[in-house]
Protein backbone atom coordinates (compact mmCIF):
# COMPACT_ATOMS: atom_id res chain seq x y z
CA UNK A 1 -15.39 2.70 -3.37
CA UNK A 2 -15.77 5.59 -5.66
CA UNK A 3 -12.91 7.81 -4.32
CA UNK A 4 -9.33 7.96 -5.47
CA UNK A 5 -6.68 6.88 -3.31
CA UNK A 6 -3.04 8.00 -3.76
CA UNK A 7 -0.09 5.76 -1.74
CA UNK A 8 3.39 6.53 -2.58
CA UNK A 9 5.62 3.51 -2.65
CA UNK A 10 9.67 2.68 -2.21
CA UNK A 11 12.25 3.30 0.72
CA UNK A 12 11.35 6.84 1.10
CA UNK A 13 7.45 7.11 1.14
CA UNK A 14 6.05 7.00 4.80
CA UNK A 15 4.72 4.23 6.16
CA UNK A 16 1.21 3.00 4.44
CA UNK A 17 -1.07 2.94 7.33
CA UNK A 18 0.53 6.64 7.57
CA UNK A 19 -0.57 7.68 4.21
CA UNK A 20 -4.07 6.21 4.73
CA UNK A 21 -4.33 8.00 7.42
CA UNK A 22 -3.69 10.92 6.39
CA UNK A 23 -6.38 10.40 3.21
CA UNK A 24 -8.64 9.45 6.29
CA UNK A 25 -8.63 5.76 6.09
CA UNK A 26 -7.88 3.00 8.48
CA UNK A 27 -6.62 -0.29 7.98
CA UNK A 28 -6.67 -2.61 10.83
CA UNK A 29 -3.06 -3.83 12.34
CA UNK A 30 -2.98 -7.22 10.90
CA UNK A 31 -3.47 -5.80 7.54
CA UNK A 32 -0.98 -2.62 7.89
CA UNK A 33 1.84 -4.70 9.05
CA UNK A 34 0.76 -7.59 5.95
CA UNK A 35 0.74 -4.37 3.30
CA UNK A 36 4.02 -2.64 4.47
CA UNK A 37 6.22 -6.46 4.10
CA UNK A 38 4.86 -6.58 0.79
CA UNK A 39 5.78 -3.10 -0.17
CA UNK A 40 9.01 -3.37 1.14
CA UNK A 41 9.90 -6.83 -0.42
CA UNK A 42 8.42 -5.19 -3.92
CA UNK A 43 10.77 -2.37 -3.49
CA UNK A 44 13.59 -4.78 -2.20
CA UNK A 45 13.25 -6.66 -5.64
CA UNK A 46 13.20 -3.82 -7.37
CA UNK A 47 16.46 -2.04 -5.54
CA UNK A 48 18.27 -5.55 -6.73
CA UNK A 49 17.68 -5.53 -10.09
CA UNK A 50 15.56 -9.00 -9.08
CA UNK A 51 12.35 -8.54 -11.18
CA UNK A 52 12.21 -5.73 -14.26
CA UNK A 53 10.54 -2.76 -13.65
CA UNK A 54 7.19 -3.57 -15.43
CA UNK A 55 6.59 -6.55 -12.93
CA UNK A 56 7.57 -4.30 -9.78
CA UNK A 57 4.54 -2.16 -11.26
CA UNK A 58 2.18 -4.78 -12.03
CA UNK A 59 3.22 -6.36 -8.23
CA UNK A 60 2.41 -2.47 -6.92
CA UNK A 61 -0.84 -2.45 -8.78
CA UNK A 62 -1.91 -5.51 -7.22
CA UNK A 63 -0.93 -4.31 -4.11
CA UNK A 64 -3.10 -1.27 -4.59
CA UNK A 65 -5.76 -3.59 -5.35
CA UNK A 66 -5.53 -5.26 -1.46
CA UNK A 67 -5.07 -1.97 -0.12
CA UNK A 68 -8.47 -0.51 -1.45
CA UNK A 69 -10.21 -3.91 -0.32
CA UNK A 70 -8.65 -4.15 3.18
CA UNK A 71 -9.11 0.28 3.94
CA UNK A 72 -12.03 1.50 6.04
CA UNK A 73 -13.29 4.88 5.98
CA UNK A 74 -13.15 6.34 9.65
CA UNK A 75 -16.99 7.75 8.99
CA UNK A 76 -17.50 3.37 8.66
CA UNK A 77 -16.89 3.16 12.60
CA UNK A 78 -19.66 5.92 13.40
């Protein structure tokens, strides 16, 4: 996948399957609902001062990782 893909993480950001959406992506339920728990226990961990902030980015970069090999482009459904 050549293209850039931009996901905003923490307590604030919109929901992921949102912001794939939006950047005209799909992921399938099972994955959606599998990415969002592990964003929010990332960001949980992080709010608690349970892992340092250099593994909550290295756990977010992995995470990024998933998300680019679980997204399908909409055009992939044509």
């Amino acid at each position: 996948m050549s293209d850039q893909i931009a996901i905003s993480f923490g307590g604030m950001a919109d929901p992921i399957a949102v912001q794939i959406g939006r950047l005209g992506y799909t992921l399938n339920e099972a994955d959606a609902t599998r990415i969002q728990k592990l964003s929010d226990a990332i960001t949980l961990l992080l709010i608690h001062g349970m892992i340092p902030d250099r593994e909550g980015h290295a756990a977010r970069k992995r995470l990024m990782n998933y998300i680019t090999k679980c997204i399908s482009s909409r055009n992939d459904k044509v």
